[in-house]
PDB file of N, CA and C in Angstrom:
ATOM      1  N   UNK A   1       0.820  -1.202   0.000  1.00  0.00           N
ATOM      2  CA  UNK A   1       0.000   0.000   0.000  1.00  0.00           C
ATOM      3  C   UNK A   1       0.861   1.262   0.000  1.00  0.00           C
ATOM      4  N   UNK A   2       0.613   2.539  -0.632  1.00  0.00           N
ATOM      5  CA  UNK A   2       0.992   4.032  -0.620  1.00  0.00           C
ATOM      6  C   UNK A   2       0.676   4.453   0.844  1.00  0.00           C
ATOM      7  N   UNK A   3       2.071   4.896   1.090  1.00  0.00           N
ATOM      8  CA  UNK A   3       2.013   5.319   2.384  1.00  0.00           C
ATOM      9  C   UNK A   3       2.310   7.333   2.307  1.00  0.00           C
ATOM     10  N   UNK A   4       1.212   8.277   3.091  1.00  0.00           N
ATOM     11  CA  UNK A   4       1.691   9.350   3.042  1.00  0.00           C
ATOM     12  C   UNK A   4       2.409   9.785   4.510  1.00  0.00           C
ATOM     13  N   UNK A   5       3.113   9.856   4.195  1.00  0.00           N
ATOM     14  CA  UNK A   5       4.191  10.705   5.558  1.00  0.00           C
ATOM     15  C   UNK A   5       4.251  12.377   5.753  1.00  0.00           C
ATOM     16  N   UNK A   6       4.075  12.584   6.984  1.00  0.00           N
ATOM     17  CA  UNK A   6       4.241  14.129   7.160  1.00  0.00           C
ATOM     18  C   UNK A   6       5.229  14.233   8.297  1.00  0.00           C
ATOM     19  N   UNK A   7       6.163  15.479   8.119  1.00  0.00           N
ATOM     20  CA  UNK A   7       7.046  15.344   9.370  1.00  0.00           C
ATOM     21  C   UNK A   7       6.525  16.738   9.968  1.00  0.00           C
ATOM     22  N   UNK A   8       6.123  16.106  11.507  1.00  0.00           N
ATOM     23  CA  UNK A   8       6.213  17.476  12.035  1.00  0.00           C
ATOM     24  C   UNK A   8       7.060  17.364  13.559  1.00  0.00           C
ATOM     25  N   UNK A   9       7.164  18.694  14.318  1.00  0.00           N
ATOM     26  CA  UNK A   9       7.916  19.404  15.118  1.00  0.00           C
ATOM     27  C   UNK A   9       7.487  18.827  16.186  1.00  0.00           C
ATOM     28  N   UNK A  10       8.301  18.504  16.873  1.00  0.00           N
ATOM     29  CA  UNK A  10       7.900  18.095  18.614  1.00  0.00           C
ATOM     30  C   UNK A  10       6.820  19.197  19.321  1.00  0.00           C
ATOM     31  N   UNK A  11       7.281  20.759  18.981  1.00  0.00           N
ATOM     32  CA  UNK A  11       6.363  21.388  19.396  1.00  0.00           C
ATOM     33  C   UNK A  11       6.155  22.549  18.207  1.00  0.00           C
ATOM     34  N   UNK A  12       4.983  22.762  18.211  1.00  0.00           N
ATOM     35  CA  UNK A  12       4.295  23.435  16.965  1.00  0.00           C
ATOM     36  C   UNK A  12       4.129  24.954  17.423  1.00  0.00           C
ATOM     37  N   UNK A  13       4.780  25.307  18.350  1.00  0.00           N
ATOM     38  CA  UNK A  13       4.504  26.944  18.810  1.00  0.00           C
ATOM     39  C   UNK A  13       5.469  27.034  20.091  1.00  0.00           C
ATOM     40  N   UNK A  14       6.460  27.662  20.047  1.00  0.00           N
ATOM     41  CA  UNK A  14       7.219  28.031  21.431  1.00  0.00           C
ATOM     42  C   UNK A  14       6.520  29.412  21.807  1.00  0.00           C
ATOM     43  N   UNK A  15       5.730  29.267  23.019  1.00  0.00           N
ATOM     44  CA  UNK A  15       5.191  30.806  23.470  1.00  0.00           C
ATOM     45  C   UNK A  15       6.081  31.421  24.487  1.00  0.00           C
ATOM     46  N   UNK A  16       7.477  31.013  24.970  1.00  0.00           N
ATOM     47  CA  UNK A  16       8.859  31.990  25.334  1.00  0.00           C
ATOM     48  C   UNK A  16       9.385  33.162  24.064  1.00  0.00           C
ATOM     49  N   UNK A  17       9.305  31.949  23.132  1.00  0.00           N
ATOM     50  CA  UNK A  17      10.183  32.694  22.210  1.00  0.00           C
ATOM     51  C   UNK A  17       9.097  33.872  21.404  1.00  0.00           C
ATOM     52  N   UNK A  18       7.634  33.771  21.502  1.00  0.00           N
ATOM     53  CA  UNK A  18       6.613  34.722  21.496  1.00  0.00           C
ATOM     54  C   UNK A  18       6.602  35.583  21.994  1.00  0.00           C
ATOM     55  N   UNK A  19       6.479  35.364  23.698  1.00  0.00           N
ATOM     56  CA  UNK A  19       6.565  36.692  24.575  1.00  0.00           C
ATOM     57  C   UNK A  19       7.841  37.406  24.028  1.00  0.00           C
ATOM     58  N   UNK A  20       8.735  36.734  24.029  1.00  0.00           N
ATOM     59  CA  UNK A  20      10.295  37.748  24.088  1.00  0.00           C
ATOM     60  C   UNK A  20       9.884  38.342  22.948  1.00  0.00           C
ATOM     61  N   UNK A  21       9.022  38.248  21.815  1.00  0.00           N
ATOM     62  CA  UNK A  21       9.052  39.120  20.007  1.00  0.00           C
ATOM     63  C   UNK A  21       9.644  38.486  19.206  1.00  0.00           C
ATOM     64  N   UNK A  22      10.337  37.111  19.528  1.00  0.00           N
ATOM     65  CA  UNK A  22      10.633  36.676  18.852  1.00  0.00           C
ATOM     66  C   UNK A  22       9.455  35.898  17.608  1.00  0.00           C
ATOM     67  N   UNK A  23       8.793  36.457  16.991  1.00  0.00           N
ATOM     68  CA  UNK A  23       7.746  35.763  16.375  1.00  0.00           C
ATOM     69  C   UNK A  23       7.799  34.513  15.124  1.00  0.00           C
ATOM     70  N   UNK A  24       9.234  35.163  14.590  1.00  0.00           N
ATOM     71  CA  UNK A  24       9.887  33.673  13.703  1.00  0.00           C
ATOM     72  C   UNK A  24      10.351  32.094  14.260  1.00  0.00           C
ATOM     73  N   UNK A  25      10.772  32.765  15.455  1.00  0.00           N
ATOM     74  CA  UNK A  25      11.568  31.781  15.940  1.00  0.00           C
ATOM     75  C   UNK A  25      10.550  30.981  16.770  1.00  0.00           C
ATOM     76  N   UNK A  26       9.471  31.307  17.061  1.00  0.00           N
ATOM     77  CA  UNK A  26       8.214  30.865  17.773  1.00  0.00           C
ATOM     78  C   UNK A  26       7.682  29.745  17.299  1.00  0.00           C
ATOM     79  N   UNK A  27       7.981  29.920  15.653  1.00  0.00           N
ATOM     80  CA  UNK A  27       7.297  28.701  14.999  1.00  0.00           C
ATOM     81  C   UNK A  27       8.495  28.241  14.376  1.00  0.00           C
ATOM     82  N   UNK A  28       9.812  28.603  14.448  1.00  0.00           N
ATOM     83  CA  UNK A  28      10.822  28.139  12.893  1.00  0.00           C
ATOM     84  C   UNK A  28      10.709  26.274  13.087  1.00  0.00           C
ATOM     85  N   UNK A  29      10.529  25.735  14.393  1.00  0.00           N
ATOM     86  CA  UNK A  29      10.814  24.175  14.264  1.00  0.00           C
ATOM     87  C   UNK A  29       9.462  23.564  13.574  1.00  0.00           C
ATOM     88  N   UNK A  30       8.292  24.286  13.455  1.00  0.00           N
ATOM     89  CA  UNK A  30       7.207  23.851  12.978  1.00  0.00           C
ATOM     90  C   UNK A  30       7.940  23.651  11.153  1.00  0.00           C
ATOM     91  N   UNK A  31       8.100  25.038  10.960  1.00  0.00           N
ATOM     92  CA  UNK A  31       8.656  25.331   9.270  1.00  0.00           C
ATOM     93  C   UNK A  31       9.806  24.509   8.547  1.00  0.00           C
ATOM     94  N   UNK A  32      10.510  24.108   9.682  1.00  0.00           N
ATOM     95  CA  UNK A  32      11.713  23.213   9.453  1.00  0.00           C
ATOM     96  C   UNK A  32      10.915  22.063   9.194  1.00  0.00           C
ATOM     97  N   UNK A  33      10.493  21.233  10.233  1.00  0.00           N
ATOM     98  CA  UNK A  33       9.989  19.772   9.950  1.00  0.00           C
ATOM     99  C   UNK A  33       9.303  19.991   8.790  1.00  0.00           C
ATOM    100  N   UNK A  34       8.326  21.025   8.269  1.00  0.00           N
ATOM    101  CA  UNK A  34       7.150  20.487   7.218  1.00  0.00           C
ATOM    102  C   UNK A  34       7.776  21.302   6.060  1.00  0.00           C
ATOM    103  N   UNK A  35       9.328  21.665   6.269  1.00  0.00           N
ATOM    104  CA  UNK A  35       9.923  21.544   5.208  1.00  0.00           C
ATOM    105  C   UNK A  35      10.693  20.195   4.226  1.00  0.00           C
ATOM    106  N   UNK A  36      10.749  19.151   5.125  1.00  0.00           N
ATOM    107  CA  UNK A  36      11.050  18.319   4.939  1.00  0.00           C
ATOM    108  C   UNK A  36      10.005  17.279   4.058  1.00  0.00           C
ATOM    109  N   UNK A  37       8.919  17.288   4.057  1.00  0.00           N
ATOM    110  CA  UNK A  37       7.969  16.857   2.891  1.00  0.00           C
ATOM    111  C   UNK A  37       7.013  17.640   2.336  1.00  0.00           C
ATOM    112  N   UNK A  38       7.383  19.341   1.990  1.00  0.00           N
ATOM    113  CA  UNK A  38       7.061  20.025   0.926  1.00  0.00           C
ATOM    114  C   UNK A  38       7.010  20.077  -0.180  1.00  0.00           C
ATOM    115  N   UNK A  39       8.111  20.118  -0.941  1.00  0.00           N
ATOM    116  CA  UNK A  39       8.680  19.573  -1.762  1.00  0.00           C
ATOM    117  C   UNK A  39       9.023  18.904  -2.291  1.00  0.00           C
ATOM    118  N   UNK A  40       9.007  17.820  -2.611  1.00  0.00           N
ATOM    119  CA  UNK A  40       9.724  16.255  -3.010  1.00  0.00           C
ATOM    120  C   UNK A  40      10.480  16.513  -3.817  1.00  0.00           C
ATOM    121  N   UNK A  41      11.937  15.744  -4.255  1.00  0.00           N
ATOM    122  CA  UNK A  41      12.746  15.970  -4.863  1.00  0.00           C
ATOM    123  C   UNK A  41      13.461  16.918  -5.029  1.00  0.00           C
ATOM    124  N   UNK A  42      13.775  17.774  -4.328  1.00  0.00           N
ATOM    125  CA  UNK A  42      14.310  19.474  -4.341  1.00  0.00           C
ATOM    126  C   UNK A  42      15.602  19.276  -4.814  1.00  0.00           C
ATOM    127  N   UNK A  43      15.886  20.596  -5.640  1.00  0.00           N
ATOM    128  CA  UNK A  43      17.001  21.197  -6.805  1.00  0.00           C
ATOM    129  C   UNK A  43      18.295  20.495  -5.811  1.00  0.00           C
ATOM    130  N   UNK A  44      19.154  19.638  -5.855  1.00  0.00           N
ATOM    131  CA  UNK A  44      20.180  19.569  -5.361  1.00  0.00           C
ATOM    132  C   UNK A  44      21.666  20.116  -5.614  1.00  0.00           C
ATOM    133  N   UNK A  45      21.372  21.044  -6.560  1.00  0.00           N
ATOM    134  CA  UNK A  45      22.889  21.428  -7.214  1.00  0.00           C
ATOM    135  C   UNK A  45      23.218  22.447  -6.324  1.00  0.00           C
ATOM    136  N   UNK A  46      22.633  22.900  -5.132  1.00  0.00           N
ATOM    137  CA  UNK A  46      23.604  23.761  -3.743  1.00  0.00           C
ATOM    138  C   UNK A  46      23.735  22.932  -2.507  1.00  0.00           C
ATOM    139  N   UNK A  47      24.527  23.430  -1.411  1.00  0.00           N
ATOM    140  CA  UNK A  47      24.618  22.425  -0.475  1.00  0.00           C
ATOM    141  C   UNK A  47      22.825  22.492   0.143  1.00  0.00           C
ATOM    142  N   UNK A  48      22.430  23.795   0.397  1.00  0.00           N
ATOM    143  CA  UNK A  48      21.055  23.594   1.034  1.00  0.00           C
ATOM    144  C   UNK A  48      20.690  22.577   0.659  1.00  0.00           C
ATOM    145  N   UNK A  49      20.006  22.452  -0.344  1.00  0.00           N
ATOM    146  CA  UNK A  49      19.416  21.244  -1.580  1.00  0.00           C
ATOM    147  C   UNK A  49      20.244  20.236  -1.213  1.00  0.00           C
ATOM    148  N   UNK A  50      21.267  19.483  -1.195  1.00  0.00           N
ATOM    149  CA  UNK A  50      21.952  18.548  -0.892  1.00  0.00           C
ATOM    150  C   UNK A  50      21.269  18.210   0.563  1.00  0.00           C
ATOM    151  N   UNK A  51      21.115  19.050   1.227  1.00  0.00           N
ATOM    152  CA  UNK A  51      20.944  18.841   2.442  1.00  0.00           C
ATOM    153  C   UNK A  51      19.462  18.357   3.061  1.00  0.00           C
ATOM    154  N   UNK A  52      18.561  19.146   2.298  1.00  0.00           N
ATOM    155  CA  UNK A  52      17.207  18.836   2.354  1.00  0.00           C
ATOM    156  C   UNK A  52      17.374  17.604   1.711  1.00  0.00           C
ATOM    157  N   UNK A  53      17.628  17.477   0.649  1.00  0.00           N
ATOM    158  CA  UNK A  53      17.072  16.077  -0.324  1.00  0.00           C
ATOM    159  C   UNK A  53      17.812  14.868   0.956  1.00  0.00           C
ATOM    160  N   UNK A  54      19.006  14.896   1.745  1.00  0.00           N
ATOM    161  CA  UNK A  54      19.348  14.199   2.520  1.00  0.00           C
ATOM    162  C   UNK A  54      18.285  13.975   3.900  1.00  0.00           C
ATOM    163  N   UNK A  55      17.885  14.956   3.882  1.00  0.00           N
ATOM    164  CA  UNK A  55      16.759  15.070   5.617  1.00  0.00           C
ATOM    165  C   UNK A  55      15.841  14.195   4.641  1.00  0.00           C
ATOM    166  N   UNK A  56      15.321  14.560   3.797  1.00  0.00           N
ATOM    167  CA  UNK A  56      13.825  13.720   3.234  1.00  0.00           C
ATOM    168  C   UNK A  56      14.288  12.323   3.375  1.00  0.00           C
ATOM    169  N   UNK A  57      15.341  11.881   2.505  1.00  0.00           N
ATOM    170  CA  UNK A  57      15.645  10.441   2.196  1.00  0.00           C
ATOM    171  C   UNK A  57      15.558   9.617   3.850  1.00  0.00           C
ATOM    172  N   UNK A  58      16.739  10.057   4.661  1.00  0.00           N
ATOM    173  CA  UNK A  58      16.138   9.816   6.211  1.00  0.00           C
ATOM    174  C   UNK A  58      15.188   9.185   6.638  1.00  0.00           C
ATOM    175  N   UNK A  59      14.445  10.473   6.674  1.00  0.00           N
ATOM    176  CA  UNK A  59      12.982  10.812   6.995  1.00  0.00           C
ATOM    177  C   UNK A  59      12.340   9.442   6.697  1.00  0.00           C
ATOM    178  N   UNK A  60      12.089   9.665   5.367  1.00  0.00           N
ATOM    179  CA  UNK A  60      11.605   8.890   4.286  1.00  0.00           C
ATOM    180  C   UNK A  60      11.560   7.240   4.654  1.00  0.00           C
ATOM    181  N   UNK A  61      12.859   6.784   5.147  1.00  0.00           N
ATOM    182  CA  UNK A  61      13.204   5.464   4.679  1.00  0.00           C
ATOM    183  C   UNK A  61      13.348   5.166   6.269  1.00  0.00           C
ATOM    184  N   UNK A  62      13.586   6.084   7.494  1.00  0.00           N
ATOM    185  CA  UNK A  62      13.067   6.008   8.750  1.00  0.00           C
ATOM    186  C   UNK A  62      11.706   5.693   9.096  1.00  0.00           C
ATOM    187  N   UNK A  63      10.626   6.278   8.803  1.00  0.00           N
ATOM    188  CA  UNK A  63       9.243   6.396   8.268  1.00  0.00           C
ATOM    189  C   UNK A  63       8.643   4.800   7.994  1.00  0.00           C
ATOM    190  N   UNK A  64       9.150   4.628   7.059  1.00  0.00           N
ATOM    191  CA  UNK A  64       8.542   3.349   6.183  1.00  0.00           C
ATOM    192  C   UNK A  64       9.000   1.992   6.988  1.00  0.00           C
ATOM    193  N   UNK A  65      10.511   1.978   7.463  1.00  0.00           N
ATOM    194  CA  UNK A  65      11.155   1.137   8.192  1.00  0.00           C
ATOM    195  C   UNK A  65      10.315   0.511   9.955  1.00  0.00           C
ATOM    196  N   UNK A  66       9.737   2.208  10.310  1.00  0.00           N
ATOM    197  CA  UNK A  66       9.320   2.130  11.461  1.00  0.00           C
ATOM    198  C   UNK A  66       7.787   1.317  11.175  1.00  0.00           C
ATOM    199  N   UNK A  67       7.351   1.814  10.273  1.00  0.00           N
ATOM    200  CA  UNK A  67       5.506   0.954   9.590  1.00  0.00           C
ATOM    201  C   UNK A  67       5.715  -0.295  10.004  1.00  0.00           C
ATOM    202  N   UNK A  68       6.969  -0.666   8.790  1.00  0.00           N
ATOM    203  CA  UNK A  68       7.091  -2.205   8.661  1.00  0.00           C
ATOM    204  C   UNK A  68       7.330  -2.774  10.097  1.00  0.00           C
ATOM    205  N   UNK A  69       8.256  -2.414  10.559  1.00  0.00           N
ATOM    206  CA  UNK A  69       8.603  -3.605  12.182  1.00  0.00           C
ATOM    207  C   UNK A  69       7.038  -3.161  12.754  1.00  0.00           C
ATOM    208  N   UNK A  70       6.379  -1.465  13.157  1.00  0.00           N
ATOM    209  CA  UNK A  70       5.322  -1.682  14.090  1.00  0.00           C
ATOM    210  C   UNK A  70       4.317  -2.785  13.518  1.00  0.00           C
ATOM    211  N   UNK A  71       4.053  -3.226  12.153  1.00  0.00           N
ATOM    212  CA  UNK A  71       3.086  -4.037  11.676  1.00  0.00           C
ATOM    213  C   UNK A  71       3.184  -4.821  11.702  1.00  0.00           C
ATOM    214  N   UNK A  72       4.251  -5.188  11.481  1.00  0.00           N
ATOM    215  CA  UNK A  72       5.541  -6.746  11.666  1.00  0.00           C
ATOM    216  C   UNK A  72       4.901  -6.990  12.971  1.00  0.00           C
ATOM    217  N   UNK A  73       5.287  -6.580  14.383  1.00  0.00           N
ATOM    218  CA  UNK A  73       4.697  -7.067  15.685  1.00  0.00           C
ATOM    219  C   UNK A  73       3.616  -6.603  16.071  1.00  0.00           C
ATOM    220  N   UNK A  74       2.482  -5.879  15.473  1.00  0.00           N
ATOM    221  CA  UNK A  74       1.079  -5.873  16.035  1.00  0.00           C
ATOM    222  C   UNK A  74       0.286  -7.045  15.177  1.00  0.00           C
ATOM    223  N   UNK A  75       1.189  -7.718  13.883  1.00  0.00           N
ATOM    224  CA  UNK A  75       0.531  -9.034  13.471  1.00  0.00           C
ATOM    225  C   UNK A  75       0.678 -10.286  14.567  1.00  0.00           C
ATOM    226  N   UNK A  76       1.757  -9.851  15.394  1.00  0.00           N
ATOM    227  CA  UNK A  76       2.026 -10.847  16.513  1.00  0.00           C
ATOM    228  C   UNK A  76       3.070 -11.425  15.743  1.00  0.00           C
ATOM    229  N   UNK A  77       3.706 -11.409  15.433  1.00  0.00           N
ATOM    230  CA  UNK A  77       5.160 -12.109  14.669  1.00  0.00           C
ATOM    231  C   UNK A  77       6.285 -12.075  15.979  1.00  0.00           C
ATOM    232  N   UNK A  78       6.630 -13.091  15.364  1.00  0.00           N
ATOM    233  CA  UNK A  78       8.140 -13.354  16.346  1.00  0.00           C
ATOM    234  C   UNK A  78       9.022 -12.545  15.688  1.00  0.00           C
ATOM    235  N   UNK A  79      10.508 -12.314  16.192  1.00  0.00           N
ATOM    236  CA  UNK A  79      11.241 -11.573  14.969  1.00  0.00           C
ATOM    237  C   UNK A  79      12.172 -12.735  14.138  1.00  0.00           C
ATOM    238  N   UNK A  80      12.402 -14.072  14.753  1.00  0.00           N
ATOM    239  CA  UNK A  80      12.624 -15.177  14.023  1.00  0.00           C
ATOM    240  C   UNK A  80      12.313 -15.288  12.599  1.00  0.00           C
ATOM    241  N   UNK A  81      10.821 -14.792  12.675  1.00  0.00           N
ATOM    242  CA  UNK A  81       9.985 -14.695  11.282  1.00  0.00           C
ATOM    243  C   UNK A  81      10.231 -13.371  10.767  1.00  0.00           C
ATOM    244  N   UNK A  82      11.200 -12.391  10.745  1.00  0.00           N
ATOM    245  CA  UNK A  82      10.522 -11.626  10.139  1.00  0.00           C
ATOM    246  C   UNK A  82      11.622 -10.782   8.686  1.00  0.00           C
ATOM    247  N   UNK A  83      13.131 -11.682   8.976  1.00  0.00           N
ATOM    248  CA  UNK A  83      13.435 -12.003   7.138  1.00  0.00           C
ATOM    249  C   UNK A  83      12.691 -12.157   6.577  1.00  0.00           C
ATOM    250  N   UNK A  84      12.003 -13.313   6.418  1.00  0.00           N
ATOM    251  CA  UNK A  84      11.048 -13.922   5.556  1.00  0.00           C
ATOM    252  C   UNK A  84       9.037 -13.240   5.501  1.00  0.00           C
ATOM    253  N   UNK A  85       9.295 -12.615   6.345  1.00  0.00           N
ATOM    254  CA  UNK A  85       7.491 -12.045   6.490  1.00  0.00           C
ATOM    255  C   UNK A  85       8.760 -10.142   5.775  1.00  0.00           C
ATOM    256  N   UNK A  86       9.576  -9.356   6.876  1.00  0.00           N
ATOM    257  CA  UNK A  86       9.521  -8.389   5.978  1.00  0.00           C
ATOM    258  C   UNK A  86       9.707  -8.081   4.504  1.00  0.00           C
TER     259      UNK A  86
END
């Protein structure tokens, strides 16, 4: 099955960094994570781009890895079985 992934921020609003005026920095970890599956495939010919396309792949293949084992053992599988079942 197509799996959609979204990455987001441990916390979606710092209200320190609010009070102080800081108003970018309040949300930048929100903007960071859901920069990471904005875009797909982004321009890699600068390091930024090198760098994002590296966070996605991660992400990406962290993501899918974690599906498989949680499904792997909520089928009740041993991990004996699970060369052959992943």
């Amino acid at each position: 099955p197509l799996r959609l992934w979204a990455a987001r921020p441990d916390v979606q609003f710092d209200i320190k960094e609010f009070g102080e005026g800081n108003h970018f920095d309040a949300i930048k970890s929100k903007h960071l994570a859901e920069n990471i599956n904005y875009v797909l495939y982004p321009d890699d010919s600068t390091a930024q781009g090198k760098q994002l396309r590296l966070k996605q792949q991660y992400f990406f293949t962290s993501a899918s890895l974690q599906d498989i084992v949680h499904r792997f053992l909520e089928a009740g599988n041993s991990w004996e079985q699970f060369p052959e079942k992943a």
